[in-house]
Protein backbone atom coordinates (compact mmCIF):
# COMPACT_ATOMS: atom_id res chain seq x y z
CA UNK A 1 -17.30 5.25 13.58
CA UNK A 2 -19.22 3.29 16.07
CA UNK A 3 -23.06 2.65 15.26
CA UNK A 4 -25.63 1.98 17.95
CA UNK A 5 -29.44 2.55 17.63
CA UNK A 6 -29.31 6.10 15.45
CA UNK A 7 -26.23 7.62 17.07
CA UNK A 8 -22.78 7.76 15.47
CA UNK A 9 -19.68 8.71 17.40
CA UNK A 10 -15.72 8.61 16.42
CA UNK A 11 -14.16 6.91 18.58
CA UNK A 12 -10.43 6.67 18.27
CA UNK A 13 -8.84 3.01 17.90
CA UNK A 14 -6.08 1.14 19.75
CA UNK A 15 -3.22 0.23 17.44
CA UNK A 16 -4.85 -3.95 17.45
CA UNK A 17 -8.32 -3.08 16.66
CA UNK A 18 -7.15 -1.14 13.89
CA UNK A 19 -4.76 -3.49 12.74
CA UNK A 20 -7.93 -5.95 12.34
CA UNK A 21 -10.00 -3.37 10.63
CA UNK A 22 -7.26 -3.30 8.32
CA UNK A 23 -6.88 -6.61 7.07
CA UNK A 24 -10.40 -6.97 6.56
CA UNK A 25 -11.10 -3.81 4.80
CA UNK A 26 -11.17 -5.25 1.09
CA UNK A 27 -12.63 -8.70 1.66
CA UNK A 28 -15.55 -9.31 -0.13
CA UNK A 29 -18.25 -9.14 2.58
CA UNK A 30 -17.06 -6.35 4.11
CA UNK A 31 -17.40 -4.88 0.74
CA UNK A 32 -20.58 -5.88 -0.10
CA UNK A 33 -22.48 -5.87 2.70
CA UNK A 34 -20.49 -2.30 3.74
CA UNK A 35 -19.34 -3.52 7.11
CA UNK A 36 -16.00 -3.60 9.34
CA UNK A 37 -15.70 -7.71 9.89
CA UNK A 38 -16.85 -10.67 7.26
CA UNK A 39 -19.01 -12.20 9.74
CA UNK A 40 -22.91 -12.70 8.86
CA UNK A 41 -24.49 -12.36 12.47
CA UNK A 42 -23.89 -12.02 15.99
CA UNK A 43 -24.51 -15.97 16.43
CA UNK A 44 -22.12 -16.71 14.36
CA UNK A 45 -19.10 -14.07 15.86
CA UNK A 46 -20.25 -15.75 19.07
CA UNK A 47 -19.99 -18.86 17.40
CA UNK A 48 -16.13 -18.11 16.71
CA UNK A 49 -15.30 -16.86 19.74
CA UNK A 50 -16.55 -20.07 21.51
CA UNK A 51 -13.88 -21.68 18.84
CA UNK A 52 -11.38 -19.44 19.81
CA UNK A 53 -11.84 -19.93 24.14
CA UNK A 54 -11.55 -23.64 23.33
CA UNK A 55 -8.76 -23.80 21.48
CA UNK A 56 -7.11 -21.02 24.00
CA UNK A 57 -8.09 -23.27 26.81
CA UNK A 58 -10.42 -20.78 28.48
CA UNK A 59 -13.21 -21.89 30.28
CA UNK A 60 -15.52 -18.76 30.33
CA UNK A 61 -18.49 -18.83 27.84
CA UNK A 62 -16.87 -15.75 25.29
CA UNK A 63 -19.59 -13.64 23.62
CA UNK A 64 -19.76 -10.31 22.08
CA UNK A 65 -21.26 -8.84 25.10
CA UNK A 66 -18.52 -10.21 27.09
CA UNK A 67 -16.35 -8.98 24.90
CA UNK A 68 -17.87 -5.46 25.07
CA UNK A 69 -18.38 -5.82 28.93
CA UNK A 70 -14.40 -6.33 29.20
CA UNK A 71 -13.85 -3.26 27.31
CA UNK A 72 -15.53 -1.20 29.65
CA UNK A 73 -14.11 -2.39 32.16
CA UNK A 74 -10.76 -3.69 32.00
CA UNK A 75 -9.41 -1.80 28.90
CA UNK A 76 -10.94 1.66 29.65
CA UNK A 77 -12.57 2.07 33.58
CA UNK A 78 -9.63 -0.23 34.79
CA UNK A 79 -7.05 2.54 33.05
CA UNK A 80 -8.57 5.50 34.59
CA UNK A 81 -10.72 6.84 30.99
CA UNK A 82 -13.23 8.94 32.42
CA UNK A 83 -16.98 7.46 33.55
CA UNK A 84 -18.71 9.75 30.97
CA UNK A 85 -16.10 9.24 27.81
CA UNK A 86 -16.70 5.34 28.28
CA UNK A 87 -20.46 6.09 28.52
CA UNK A 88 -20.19 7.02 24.88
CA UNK A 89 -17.63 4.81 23.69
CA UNK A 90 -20.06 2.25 24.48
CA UNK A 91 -23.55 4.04 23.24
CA UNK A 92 -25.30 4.61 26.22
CA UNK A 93 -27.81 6.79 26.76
CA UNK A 94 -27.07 7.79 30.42
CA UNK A 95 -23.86 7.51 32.65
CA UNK A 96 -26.46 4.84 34.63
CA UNK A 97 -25.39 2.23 32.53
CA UNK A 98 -22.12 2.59 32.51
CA UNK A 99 -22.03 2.85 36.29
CA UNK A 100 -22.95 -0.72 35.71
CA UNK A 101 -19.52 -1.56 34.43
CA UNK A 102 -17.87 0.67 37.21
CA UNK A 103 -19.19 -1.18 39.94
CA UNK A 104 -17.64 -4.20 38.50
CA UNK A 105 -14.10 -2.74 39.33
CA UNK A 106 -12.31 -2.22 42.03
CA UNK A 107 -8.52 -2.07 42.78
CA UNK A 108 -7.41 -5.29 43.47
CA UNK A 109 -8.96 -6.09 40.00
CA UNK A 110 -6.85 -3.16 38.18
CA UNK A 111 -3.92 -4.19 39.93
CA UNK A 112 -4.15 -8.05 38.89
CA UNK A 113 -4.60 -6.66 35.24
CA UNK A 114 -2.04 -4.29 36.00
CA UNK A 115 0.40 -7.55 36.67
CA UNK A 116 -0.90 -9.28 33.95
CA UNK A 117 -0.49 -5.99 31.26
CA UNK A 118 3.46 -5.93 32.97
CA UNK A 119 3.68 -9.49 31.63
CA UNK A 120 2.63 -9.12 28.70
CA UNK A 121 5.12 -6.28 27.73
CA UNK A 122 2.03 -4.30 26.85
């Protein structure tokens, strides 16, 4: 389930994602506090990811709405998922905002991720 403002939508995982929802399924906080990830606020998760860029040697400031602007671009526009399904992957209200994210890609983009997927043996 994904959770934004008062609507609720399945949204089906990739295999990674769901690996990570896995481990973290029976820690404590997760428990307790009935969420997905042990982590107490977004300042904090943006807190790690700044750890994470460092020690990965990327320069570009890594934040949850980065991380949530690459998704709708690069792991679902860039791999042809349909404007409106992406719309409500993400919560929005409107295609509008999404468009957003569209406008972002174009195909020199998909095929430099395209390279880069190739590499990766993904």
């Amino acid at each position: 389930h994904r959770r934004k403002a008062s609507s609720i939508s399945n949204i089906p995982l990739l295999p990674v994602p769901l690996a990570i929802l896995e481990k973290y399924k029976e820690h404590p906080t997760c428990i307790k506090k009935g969420c997905c990830l042990p982590v107490m606020c977004n300042q904090k998760m943006n807190s790690y990811l700044k750890e994470i860029a460092d020690f990965c040697g990327i320069k570009k400031n890594l934040t949850t709405h980065v991380a949530r602007h690459t998704f709708g671009t690069t792991i679902t526009l860039a791999n042809n998922v349909p404007l409106q399904d992406v719309s409500v992957m993400l919560g929005h209200a409107s295609t509008r905002m999404t468009q957003h994210y569209a406008r972002v890609m174009n195909s020199s983009l998909k095929e430099a991720m395209d390279n880069v997927k190739k590499r990766l043996e993904w």
